[in-house]
PDB file of N, CA and C in Angstrom:
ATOM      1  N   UNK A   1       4.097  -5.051  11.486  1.00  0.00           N
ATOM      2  CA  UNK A   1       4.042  -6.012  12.586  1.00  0.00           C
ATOM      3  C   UNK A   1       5.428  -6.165  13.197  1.00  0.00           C
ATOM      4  N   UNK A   2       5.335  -6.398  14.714  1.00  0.00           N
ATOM      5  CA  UNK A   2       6.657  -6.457  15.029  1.00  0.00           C
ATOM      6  C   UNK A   2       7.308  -7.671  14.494  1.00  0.00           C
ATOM      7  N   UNK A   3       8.435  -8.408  14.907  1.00  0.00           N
ATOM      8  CA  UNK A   3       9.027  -9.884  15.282  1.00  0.00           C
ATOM      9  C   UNK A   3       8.834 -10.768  16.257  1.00  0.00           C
ATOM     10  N   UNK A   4       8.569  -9.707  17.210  1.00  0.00           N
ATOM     11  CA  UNK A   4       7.730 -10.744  18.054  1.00  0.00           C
ATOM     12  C   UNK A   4       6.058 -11.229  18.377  1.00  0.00           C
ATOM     13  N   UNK A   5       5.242 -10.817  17.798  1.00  0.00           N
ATOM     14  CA  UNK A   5       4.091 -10.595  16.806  1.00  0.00           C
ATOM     15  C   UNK A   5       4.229 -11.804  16.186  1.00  0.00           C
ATOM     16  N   UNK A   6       4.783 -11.968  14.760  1.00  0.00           N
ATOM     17  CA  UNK A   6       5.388 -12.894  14.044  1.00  0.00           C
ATOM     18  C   UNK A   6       5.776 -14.177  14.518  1.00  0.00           C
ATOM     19  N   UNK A   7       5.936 -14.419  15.467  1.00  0.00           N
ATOM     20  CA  UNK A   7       6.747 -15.320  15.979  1.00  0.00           C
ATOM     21  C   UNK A   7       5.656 -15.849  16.789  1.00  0.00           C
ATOM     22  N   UNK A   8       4.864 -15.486  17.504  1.00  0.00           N
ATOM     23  CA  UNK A   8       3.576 -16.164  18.162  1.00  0.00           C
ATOM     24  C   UNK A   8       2.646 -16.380  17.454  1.00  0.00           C
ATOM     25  N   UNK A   9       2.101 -17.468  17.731  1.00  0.00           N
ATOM     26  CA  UNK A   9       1.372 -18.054  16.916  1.00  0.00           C
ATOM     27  C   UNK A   9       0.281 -18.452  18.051  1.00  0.00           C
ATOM     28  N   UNK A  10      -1.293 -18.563  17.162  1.00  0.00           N
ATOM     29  CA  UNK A  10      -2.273 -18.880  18.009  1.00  0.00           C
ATOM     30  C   UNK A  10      -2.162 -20.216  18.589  1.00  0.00           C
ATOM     31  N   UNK A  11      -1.209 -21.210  17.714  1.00  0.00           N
ATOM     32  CA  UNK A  11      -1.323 -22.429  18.180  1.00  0.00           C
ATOM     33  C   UNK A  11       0.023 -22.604  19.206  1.00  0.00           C
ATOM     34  N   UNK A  12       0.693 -21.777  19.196  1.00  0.00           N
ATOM     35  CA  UNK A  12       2.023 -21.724  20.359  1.00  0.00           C
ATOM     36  C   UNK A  12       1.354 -21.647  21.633  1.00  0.00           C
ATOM     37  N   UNK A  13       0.028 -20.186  21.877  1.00  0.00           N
ATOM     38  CA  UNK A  13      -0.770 -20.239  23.370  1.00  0.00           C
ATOM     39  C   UNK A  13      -0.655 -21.635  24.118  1.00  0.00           C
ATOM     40  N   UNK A  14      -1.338 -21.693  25.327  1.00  0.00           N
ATOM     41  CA  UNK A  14      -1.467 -22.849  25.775  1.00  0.00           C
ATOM     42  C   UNK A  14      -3.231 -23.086  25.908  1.00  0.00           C
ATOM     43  N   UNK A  15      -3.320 -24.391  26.426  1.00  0.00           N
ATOM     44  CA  UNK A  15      -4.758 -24.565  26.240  1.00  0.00           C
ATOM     45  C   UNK A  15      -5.092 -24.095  27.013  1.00  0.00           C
ATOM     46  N   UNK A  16      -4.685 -23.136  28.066  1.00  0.00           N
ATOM     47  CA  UNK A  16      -5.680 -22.250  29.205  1.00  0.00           C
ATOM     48  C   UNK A  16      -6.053 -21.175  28.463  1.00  0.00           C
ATOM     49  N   UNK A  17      -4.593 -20.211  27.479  1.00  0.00           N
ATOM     50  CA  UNK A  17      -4.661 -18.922  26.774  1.00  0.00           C
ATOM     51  C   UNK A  17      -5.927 -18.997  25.687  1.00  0.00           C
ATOM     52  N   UNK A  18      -6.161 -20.378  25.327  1.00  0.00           N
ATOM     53  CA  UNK A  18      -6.632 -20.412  24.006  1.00  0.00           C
ATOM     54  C   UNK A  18      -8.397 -20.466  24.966  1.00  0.00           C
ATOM     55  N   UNK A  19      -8.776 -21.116  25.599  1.00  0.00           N
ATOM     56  CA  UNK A  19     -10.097 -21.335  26.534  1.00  0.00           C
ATOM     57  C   UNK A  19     -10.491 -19.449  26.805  1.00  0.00           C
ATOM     58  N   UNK A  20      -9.843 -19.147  27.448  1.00  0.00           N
ATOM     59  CA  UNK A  20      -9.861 -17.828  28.186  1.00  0.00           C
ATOM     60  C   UNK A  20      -9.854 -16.846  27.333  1.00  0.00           C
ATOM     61  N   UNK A  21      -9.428 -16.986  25.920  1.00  0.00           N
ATOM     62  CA  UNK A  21      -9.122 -15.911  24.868  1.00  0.00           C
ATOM     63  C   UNK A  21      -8.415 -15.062  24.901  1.00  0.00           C
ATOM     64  N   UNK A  22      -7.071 -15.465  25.603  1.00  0.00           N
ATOM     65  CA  UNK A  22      -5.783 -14.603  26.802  1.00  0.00           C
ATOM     66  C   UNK A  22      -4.787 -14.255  24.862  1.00  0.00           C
ATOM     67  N   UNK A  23      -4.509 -13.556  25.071  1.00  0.00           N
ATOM     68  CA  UNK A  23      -2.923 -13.465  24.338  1.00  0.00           C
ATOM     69  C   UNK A  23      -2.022 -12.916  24.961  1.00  0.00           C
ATOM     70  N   UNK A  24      -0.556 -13.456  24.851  1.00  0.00           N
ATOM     71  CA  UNK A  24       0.692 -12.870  25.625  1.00  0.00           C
ATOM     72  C   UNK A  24       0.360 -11.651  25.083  1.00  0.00           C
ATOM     73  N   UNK A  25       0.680 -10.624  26.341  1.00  0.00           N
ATOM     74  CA  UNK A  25       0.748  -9.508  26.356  1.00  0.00           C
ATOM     75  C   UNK A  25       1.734  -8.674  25.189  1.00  0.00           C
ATOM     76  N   UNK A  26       2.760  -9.253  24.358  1.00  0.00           N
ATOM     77  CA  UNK A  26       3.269  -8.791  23.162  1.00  0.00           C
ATOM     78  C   UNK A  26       2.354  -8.471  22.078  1.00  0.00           C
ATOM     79  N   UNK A  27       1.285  -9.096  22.184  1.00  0.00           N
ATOM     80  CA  UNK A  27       0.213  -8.885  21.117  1.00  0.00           C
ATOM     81  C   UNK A  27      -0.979  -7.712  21.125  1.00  0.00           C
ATOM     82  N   UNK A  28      -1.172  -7.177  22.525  1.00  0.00           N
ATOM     83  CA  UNK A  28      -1.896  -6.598  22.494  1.00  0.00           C
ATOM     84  C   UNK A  28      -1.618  -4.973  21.501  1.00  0.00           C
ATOM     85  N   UNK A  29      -3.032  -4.843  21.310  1.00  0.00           N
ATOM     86  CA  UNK A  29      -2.723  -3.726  20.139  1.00  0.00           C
ATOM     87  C   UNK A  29      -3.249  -2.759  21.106  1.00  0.00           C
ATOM     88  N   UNK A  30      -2.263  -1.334  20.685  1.00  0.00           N
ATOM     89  CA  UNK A  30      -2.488  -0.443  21.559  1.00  0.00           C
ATOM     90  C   UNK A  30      -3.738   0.865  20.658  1.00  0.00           C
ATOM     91  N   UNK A  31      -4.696   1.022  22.724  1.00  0.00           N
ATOM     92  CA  UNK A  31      -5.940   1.442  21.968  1.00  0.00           C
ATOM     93  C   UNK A  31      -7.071   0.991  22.152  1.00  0.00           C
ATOM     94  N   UNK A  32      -6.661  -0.806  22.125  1.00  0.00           N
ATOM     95  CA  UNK A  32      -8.064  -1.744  21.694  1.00  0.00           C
ATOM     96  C   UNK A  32      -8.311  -1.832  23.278  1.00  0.00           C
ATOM     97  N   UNK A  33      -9.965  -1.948  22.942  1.00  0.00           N
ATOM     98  CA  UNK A  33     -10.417  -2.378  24.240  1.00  0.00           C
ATOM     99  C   UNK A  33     -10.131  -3.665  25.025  1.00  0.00           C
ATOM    100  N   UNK A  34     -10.425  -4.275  26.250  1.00  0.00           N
ATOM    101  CA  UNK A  34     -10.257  -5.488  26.804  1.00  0.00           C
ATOM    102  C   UNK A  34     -11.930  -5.496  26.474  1.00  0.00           C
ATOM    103  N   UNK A  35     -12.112  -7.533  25.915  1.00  0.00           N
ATOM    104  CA  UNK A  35     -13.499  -7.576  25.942  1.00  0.00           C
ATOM    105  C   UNK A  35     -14.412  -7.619  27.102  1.00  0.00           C
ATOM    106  N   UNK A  36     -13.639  -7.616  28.386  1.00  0.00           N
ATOM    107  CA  UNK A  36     -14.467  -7.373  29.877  1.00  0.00           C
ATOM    108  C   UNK A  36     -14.866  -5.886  29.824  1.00  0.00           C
ATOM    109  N   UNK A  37     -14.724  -5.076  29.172  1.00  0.00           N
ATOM    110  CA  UNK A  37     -15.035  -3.819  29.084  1.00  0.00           C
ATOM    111  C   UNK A  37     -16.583  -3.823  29.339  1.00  0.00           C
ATOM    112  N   UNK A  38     -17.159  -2.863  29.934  1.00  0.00           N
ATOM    113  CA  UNK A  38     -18.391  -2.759  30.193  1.00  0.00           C
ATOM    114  C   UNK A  38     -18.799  -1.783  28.783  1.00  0.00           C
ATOM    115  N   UNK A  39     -17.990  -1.218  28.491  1.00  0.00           N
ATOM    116  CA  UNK A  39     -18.759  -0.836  27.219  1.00  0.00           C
ATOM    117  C   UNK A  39     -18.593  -1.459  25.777  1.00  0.00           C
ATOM    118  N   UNK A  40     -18.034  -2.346  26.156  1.00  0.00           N
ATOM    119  CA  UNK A  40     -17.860  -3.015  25.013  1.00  0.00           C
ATOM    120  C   UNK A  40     -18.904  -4.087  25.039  1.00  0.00           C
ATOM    121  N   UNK A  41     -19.488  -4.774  26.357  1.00  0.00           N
ATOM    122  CA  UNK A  41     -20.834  -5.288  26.329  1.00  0.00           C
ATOM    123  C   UNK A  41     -22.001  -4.864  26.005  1.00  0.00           C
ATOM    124  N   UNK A  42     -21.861  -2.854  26.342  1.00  0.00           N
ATOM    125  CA  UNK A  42     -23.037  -2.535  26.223  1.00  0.00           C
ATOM    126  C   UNK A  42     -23.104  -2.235  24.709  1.00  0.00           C
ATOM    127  N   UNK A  43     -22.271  -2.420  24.030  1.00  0.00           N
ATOM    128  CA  UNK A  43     -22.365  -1.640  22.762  1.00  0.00           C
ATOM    129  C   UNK A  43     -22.620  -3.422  21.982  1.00  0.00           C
ATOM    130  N   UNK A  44     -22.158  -4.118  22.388  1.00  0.00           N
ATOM    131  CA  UNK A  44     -23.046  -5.723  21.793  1.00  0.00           C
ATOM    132  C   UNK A  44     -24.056  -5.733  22.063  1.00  0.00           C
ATOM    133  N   UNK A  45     -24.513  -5.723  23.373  1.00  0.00           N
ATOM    134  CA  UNK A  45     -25.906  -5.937  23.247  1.00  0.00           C
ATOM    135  C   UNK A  45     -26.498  -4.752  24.990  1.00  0.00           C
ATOM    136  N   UNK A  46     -27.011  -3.775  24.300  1.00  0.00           N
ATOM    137  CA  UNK A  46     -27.585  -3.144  25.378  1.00  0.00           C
ATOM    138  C   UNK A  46     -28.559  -3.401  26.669  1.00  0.00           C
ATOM    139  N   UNK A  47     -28.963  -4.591  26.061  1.00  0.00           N
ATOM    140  CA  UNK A  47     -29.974  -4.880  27.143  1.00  0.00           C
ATOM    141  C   UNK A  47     -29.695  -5.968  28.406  1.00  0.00           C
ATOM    142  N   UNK A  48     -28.179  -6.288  28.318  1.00  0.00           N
ATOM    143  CA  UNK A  48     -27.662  -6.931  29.044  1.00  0.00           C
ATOM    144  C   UNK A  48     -27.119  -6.254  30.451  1.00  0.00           C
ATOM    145  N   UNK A  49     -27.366  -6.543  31.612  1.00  0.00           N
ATOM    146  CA  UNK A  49     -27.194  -6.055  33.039  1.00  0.00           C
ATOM    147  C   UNK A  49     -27.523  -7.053  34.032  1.00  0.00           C
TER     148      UNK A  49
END
């Protein structure tokens, strides 16, 4: 993990980051999908459109 990783904390977000399910962009893991992904909906639940 980095240090700056470490250093953010879920409860540091603000109450918009935490509503929205936002994390500062230091956190993102590289690779992972965004959950607006359309295939990441379709692969929860297929029958959604």
């Amino acid at each position: 993990m980095s240090a700056i990783y470490e250093e953010i904390k879920f409860e540091d977000l603000s109450p918009e980051e935490k509503l929205r399910g936002e994390a500062p962009s230091e956190l993102e893991v590289p690779g992972a999908q965004k959950p607006e992904s359309v295939e990441v909906r379709r692969e929860i639940n297929p029958n959604t459109e």
